[in-house]
PDB file of N, CA and C in Angstrom:
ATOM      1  N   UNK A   1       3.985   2.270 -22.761  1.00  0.00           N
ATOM      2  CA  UNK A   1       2.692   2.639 -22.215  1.00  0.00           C
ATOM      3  C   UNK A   1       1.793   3.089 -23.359  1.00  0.00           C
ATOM      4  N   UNK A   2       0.427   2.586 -23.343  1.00  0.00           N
ATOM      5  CA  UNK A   2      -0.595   3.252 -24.504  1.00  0.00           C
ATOM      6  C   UNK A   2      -0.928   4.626 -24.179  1.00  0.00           C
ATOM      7  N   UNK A   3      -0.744   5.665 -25.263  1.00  0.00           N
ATOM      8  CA  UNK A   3      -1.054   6.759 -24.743  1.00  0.00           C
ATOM      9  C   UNK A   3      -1.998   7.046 -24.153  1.00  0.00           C
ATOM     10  N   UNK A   4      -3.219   6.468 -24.906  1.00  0.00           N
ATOM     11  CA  UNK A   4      -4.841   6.562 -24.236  1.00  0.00           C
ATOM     12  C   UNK A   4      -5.697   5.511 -24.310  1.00  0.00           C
ATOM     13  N   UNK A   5      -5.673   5.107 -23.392  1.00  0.00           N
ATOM     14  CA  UNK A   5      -6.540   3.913 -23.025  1.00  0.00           C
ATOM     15  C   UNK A   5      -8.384   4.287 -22.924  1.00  0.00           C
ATOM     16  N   UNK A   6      -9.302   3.764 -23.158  1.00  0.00           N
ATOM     17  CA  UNK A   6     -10.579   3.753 -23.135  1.00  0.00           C
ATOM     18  C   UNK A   6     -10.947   3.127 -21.369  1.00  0.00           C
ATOM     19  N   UNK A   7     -12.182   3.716 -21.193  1.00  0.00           N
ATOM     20  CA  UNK A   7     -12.630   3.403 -20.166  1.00  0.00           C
ATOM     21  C   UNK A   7     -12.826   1.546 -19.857  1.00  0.00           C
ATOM     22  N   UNK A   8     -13.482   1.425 -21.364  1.00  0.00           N
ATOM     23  CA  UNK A   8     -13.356  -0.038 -21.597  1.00  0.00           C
ATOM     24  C   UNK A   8     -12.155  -1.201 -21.323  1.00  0.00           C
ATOM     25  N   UNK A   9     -10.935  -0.588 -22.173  1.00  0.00           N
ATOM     26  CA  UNK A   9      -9.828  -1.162 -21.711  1.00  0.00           C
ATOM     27  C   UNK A   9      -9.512  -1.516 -20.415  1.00  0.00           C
ATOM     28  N   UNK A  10      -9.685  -0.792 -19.665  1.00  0.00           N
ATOM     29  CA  UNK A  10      -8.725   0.036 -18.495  1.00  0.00           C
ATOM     30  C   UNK A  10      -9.761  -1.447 -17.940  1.00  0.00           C
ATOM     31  N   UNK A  11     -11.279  -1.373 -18.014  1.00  0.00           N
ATOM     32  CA  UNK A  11     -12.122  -2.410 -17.269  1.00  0.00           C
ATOM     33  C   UNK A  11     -11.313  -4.366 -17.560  1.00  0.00           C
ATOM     34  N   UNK A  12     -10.947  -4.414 -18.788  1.00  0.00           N
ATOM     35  CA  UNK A  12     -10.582  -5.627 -18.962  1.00  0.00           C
ATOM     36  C   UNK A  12      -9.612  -5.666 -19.232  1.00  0.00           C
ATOM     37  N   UNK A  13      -8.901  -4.551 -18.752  1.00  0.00           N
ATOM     38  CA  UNK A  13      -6.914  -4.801 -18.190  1.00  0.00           C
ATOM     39  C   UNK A  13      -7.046  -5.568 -17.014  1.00  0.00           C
ATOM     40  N   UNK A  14      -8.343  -5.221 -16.321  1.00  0.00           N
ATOM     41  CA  UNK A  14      -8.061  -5.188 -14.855  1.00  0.00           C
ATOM     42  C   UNK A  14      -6.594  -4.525 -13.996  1.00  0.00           C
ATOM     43  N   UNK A  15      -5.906  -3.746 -14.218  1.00  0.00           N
ATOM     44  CA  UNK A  15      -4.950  -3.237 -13.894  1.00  0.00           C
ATOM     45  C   UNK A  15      -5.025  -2.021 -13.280  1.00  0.00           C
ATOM     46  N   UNK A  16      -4.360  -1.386 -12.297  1.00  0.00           N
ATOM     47  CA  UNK A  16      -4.515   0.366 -11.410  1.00  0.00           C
ATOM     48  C   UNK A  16      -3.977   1.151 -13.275  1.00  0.00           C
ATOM     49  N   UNK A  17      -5.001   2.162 -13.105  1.00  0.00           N
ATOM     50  CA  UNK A  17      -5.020   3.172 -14.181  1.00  0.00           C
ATOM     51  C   UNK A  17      -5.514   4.610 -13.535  1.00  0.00           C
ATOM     52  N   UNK A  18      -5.062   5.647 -14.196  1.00  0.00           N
ATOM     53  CA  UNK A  18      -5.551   6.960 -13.817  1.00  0.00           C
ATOM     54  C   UNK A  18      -5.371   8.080 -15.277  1.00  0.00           C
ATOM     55  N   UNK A  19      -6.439   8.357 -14.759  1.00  0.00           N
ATOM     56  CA  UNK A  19      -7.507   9.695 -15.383  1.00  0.00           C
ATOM     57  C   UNK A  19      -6.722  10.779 -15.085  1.00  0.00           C
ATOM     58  N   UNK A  20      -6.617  11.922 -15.965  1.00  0.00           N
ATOM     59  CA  UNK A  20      -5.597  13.350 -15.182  1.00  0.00           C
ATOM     60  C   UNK A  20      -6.936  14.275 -14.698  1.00  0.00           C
ATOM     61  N   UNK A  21      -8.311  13.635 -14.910  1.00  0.00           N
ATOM     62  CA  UNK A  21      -9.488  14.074 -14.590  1.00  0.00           C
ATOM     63  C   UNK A  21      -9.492  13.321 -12.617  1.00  0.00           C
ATOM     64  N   UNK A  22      -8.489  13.139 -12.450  1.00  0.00           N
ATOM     65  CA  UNK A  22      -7.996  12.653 -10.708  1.00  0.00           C
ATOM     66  C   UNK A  22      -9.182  11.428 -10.488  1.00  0.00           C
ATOM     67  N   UNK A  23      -9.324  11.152 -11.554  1.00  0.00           N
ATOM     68  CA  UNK A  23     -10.407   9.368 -11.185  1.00  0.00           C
ATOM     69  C   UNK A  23      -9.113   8.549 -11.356  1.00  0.00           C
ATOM     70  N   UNK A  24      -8.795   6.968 -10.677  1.00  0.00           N
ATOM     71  CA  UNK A  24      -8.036   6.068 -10.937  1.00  0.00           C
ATOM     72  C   UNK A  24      -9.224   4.452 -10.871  1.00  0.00           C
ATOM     73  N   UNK A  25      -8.721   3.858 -11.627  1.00  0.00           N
ATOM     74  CA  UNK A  25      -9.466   2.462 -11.531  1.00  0.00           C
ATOM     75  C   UNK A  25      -8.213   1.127 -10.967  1.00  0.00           C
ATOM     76  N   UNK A  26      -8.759   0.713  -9.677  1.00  0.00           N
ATOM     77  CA  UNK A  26      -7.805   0.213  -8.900  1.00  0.00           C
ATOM     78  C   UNK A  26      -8.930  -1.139  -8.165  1.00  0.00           C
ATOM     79  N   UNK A  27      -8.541  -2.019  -8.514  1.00  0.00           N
ATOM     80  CA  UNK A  27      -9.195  -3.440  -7.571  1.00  0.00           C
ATOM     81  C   UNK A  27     -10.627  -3.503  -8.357  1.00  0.00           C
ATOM     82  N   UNK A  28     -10.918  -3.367  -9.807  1.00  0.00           N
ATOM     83  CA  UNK A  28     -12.130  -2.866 -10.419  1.00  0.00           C
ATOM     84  C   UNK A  28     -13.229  -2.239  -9.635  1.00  0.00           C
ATOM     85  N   UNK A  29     -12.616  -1.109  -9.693  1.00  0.00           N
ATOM     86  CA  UNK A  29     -13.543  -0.177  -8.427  1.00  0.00           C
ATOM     87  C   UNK A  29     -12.871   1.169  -9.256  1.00  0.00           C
ATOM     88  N   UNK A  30     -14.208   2.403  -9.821  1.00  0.00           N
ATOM     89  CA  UNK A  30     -13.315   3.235  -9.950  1.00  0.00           C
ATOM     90  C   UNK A  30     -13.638   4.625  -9.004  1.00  0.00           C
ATOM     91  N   UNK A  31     -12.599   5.338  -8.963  1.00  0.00           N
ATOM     92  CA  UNK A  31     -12.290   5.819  -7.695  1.00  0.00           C
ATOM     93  C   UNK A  31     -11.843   7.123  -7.856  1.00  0.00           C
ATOM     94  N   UNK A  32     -12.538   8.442  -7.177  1.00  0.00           N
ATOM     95  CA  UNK A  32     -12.081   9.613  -7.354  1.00  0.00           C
ATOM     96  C   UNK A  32     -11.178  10.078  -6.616  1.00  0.00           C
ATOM     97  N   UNK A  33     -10.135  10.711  -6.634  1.00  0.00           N
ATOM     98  CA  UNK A  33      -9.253  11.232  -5.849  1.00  0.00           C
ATOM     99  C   UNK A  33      -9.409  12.994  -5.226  1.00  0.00           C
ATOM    100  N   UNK A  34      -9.914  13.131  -3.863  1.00  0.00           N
ATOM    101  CA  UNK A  34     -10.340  14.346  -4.013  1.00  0.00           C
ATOM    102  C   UNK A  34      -8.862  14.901  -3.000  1.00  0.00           C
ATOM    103  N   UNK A  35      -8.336  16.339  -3.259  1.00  0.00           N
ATOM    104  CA  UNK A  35      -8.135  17.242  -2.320  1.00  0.00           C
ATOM    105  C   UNK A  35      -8.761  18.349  -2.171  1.00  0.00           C
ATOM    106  N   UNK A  36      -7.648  19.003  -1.162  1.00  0.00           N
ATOM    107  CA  UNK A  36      -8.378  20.462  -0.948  1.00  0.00           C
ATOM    108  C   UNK A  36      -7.900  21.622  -1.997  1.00  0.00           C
ATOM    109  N   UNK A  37      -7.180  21.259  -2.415  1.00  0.00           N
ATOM    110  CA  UNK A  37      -6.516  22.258  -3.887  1.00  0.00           C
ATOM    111  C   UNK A  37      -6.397  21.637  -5.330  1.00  0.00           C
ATOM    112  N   UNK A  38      -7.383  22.612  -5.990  1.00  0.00           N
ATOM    113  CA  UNK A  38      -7.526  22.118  -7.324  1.00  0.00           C
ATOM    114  C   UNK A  38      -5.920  21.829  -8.498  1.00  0.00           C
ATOM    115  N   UNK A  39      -5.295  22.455  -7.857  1.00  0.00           N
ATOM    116  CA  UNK A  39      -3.313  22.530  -8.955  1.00  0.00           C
ATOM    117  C   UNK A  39      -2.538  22.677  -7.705  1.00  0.00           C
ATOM    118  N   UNK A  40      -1.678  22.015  -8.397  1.00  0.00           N
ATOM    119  CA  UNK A  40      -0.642  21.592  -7.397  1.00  0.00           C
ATOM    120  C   UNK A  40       0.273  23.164  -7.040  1.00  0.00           C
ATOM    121  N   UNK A  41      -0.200  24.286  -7.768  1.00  0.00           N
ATOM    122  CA  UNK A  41       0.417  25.481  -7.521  1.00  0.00           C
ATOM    123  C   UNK A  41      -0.411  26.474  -6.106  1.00  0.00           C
ATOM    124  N   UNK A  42      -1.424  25.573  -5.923  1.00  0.00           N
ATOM    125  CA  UNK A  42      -2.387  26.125  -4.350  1.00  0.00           C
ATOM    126  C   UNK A  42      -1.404  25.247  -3.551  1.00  0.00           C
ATOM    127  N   UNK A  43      -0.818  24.390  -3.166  1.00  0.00           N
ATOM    128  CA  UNK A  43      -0.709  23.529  -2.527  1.00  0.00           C
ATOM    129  C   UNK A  43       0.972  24.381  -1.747  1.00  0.00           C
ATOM    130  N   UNK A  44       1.065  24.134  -0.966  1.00  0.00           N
ATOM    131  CA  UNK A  44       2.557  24.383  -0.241  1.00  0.00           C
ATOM    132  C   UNK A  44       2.786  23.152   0.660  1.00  0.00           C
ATOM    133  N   UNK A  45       4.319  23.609   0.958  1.00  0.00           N
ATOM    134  CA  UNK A  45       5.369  22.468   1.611  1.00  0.00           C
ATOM    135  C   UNK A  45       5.309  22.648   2.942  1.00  0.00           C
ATOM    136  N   UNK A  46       4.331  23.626   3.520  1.00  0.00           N
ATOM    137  CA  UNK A  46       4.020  23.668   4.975  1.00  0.00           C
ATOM    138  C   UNK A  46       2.932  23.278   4.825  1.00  0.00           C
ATOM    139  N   UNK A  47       2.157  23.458   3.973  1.00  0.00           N
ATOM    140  CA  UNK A  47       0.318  23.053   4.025  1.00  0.00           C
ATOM    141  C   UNK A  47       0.182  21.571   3.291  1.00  0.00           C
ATOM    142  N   UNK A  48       0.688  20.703   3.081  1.00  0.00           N
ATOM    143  CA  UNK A  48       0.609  19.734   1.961  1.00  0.00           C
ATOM    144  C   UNK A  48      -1.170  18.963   2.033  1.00  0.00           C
ATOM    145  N   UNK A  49      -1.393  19.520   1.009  1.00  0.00           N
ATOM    146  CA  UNK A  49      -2.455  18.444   0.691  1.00  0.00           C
ATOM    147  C   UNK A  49      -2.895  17.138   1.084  1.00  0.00           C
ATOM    148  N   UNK A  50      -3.918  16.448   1.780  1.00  0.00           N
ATOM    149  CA  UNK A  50      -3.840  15.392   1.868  1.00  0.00           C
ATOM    150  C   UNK A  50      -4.596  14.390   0.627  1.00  0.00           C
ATOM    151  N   UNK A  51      -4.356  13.350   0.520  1.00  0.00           N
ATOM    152  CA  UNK A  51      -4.982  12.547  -0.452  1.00  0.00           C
ATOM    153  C   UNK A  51      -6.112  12.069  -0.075  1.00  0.00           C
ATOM    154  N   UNK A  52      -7.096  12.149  -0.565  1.00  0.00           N
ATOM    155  CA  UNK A  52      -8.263  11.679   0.227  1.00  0.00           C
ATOM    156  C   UNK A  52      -9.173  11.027  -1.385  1.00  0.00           C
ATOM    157  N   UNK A  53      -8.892   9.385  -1.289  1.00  0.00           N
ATOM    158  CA  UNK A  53      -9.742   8.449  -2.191  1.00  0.00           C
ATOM    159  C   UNK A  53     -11.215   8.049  -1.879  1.00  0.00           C
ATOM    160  N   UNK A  54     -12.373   8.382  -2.444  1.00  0.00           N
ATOM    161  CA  UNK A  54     -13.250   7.652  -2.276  1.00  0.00           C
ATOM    162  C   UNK A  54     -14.027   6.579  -3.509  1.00  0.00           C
ATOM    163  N   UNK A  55     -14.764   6.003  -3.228  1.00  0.00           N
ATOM    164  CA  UNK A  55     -15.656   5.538  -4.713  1.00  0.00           C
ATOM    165  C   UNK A  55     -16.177   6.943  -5.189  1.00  0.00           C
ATOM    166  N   UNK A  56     -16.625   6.834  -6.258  1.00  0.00           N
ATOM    167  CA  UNK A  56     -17.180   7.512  -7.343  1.00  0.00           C
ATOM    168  C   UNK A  56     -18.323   7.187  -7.723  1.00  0.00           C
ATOM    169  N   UNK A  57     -19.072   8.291  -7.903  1.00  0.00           N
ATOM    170  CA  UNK A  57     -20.898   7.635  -8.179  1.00  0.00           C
ATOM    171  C   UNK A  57     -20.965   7.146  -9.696  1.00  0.00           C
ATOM    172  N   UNK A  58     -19.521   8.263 -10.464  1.00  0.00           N
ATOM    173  CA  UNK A  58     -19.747   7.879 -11.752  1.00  0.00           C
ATOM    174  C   UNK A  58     -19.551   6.060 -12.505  1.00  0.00           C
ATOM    175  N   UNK A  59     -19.850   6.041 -13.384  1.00  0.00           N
ATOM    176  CA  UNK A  59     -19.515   4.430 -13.967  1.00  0.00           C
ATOM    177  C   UNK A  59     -18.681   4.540 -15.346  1.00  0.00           C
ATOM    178  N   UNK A  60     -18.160   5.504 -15.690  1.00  0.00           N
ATOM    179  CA  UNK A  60     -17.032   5.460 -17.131  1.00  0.00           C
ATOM    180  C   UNK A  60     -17.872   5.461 -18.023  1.00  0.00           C
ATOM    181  N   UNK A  61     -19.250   5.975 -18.535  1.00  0.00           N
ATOM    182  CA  UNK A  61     -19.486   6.214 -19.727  1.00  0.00           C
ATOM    183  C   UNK A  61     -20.147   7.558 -20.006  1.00  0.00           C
ATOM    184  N   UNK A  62     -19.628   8.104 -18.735  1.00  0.00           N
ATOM    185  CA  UNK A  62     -19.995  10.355 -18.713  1.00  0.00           C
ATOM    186  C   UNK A  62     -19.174  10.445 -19.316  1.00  0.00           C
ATOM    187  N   UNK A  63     -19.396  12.107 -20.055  1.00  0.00           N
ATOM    188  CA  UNK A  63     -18.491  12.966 -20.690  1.00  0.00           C
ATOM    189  C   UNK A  63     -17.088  12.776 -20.092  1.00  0.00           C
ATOM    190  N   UNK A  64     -16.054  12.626 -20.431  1.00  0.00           N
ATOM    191  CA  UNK A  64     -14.861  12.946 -20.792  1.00  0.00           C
ATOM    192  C   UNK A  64     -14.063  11.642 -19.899  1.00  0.00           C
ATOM    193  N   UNK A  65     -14.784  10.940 -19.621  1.00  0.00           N
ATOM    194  CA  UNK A  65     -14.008   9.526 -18.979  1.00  0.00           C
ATOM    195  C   UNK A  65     -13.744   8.359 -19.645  1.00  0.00           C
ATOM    196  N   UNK A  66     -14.283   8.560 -20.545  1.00  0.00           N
ATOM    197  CA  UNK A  66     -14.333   7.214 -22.266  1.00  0.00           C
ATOM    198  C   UNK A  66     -13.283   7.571 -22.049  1.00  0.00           C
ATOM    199  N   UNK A  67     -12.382   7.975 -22.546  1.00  0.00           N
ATOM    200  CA  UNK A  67     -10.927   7.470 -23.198  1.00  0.00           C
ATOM    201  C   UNK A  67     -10.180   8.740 -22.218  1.00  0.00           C
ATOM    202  N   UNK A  68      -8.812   8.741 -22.375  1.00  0.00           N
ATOM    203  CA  UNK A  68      -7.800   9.432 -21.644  1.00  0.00           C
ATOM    204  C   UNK A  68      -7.059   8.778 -20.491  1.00  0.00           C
ATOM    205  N   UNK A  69      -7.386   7.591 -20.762  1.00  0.00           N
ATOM    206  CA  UNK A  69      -6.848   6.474 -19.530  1.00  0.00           C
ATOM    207  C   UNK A  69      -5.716   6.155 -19.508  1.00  0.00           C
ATOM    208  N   UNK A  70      -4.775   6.058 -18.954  1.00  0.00           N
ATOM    209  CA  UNK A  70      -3.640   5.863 -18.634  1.00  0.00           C
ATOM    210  C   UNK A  70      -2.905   4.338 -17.884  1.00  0.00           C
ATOM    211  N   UNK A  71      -2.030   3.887 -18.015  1.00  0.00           N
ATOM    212  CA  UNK A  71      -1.519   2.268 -17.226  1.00  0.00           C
ATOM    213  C   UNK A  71      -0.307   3.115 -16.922  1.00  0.00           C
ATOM    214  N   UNK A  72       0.374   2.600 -16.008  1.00  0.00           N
ATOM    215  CA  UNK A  72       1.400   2.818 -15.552  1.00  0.00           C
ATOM    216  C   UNK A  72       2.807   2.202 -16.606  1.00  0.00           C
ATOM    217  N   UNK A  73       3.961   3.520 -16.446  1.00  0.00           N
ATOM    218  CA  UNK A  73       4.737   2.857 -17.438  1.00  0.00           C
ATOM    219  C   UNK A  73       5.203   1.445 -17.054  1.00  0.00           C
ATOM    220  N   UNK A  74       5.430   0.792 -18.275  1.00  0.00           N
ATOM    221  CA  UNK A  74       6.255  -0.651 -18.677  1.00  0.00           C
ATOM    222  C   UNK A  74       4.880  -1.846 -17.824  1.00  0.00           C
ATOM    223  N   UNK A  75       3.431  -1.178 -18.106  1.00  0.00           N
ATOM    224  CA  UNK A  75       2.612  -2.346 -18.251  1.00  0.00           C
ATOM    225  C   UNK A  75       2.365  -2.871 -18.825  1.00  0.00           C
ATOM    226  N   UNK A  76       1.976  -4.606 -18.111  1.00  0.00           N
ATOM    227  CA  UNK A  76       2.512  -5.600 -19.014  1.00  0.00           C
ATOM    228  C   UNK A  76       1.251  -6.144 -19.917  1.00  0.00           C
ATOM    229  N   UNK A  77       0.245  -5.279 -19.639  1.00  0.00           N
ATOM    230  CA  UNK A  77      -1.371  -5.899 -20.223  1.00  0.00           C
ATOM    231  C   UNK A  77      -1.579  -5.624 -21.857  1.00  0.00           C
ATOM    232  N   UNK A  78      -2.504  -6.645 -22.163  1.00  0.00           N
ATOM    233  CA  UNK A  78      -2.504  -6.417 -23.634  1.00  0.00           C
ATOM    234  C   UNK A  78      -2.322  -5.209 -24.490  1.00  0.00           C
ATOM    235  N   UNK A  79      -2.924  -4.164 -24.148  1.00  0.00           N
ATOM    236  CA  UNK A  79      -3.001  -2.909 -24.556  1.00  0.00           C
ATOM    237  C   UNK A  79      -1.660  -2.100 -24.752  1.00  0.00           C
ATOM    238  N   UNK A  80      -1.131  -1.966 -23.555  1.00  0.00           N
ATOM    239  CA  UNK A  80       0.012  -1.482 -23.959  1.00  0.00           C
ATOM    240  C   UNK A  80       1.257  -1.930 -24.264  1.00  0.00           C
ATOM    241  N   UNK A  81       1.110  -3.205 -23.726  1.00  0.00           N
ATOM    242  CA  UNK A  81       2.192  -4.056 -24.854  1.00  0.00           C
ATOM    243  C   UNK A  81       1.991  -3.945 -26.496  1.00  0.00           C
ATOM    244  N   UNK A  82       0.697  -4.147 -26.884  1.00  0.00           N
ATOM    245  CA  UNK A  82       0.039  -3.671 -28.444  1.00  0.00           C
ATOM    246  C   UNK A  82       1.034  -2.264 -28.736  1.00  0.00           C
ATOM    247  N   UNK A  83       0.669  -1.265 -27.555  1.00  0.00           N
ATOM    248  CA  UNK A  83       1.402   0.087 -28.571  1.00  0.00           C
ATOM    249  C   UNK A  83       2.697   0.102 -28.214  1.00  0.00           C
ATOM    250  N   UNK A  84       3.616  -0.296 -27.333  1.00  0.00           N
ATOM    251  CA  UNK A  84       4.887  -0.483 -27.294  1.00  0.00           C
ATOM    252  C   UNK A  84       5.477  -1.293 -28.895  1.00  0.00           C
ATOM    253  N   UNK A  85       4.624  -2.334 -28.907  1.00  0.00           N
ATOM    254  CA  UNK A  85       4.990  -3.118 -30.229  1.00  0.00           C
ATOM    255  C   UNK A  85       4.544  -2.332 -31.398  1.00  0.00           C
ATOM    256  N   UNK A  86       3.755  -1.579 -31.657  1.00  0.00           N
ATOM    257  CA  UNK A  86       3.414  -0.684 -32.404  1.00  0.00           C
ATOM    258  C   UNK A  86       4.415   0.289 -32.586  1.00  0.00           C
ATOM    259  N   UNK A  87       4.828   0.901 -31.541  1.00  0.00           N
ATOM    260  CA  UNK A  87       5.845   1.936 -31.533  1.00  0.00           C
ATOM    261  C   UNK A  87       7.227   1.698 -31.729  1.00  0.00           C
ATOM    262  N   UNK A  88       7.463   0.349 -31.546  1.00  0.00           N
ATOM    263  CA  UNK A  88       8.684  -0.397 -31.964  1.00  0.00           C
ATOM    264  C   UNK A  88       9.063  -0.667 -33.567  1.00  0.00           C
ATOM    265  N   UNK A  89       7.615  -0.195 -33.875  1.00  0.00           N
ATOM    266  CA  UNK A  89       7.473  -1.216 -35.328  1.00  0.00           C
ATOM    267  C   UNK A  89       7.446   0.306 -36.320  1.00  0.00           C
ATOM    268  N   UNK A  90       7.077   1.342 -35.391  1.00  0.00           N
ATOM    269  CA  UNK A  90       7.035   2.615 -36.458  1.00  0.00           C
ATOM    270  C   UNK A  90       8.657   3.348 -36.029  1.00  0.00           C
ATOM    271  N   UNK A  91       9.040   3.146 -35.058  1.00  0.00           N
ATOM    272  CA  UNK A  91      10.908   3.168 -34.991  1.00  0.00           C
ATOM    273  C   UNK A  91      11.432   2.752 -36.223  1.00  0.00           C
ATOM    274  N   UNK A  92      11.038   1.387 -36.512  1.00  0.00           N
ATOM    275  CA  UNK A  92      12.144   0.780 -37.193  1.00  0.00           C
ATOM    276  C   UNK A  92      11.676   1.078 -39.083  1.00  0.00           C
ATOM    277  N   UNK A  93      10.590   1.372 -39.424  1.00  0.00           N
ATOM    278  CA  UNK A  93      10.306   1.800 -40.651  1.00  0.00           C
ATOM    279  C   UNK A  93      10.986   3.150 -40.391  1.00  0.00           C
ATOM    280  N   UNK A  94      10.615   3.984 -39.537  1.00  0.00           N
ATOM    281  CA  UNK A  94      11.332   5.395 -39.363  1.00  0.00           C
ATOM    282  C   UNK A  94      13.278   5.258 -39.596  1.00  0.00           C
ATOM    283  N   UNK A  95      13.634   4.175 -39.208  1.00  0.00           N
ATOM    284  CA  UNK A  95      14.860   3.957 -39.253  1.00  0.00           C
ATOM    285  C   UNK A  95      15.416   3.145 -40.550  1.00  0.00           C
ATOM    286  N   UNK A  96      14.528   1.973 -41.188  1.00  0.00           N
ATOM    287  CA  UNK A  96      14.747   2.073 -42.418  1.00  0.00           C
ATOM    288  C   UNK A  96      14.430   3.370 -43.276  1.00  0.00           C
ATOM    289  N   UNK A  97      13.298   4.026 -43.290  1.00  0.00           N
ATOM    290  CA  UNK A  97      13.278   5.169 -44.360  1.00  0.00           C
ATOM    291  C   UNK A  97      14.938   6.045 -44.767  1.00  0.00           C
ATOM    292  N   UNK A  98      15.344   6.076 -43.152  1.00  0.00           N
ATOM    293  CA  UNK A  98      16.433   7.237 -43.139  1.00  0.00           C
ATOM    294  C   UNK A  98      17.611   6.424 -43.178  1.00  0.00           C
ATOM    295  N   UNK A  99      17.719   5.368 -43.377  1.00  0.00           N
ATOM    296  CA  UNK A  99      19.168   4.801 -43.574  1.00  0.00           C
ATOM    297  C   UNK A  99      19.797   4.748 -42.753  1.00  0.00           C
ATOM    298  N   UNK A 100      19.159   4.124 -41.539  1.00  0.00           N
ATOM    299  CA  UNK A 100      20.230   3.982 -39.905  1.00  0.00           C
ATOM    300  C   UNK A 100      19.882   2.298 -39.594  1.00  0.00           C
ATOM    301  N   UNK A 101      18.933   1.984 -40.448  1.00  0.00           N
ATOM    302  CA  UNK A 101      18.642   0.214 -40.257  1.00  0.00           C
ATOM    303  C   UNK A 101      19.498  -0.441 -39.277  1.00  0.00           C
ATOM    304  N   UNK A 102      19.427  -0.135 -37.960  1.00  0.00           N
ATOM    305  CA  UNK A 102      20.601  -0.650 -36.897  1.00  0.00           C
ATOM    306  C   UNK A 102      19.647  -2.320 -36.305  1.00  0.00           C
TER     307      UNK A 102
END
């Protein structure tokens, strides 16, 4: 998974992505996720929260929605295949440096 995806990306993954800012981009539509409790530490197992999705007025280029984007693990879209292969590739220098070259 790429750690942080751009608002941009996330648009020409075309793929479901989510924001820990509770926005997700799903069917290129992006989409706020509202409840009634701001942390999951308001929330109880008699009272459970409901999920309640609507559109979003915003469009991904306000403060703090550019980047922090997220794909779901082991997606298969350019991006995070890029940092999987990236991260594969700084493993194995990490593993030549130290003499485990497996």
């Amino acid at each position: 998974m790429a750690e942080n995806l751009t608002f941009e990306q996330v648009k020409k993954a075309r793929v479901f992505a989510w924001h820990e800012r509770h926005y997700v981009f799903a069917n290129d539509t992006l989409l706020r996720v509202v409840t009634r409790y701001h942390t999951a530490a308001e929330a109880t197992d008699r009272d459970p929260s409901p999920m309640i999705v609507r559109p979003s007025s915003l469009r991904g280029s306000e403060h703090l929605l550019d980047d922090g984007w997220h794909h779901l693990d082991n997606c298969s879209c350019r991006y995070c295949c890029r940092g999987r292969d990236e991260a594969a590739r700084d493993r194995q220098r990490h593993d030549l440096r130290n003499g485990s070259g497996a």
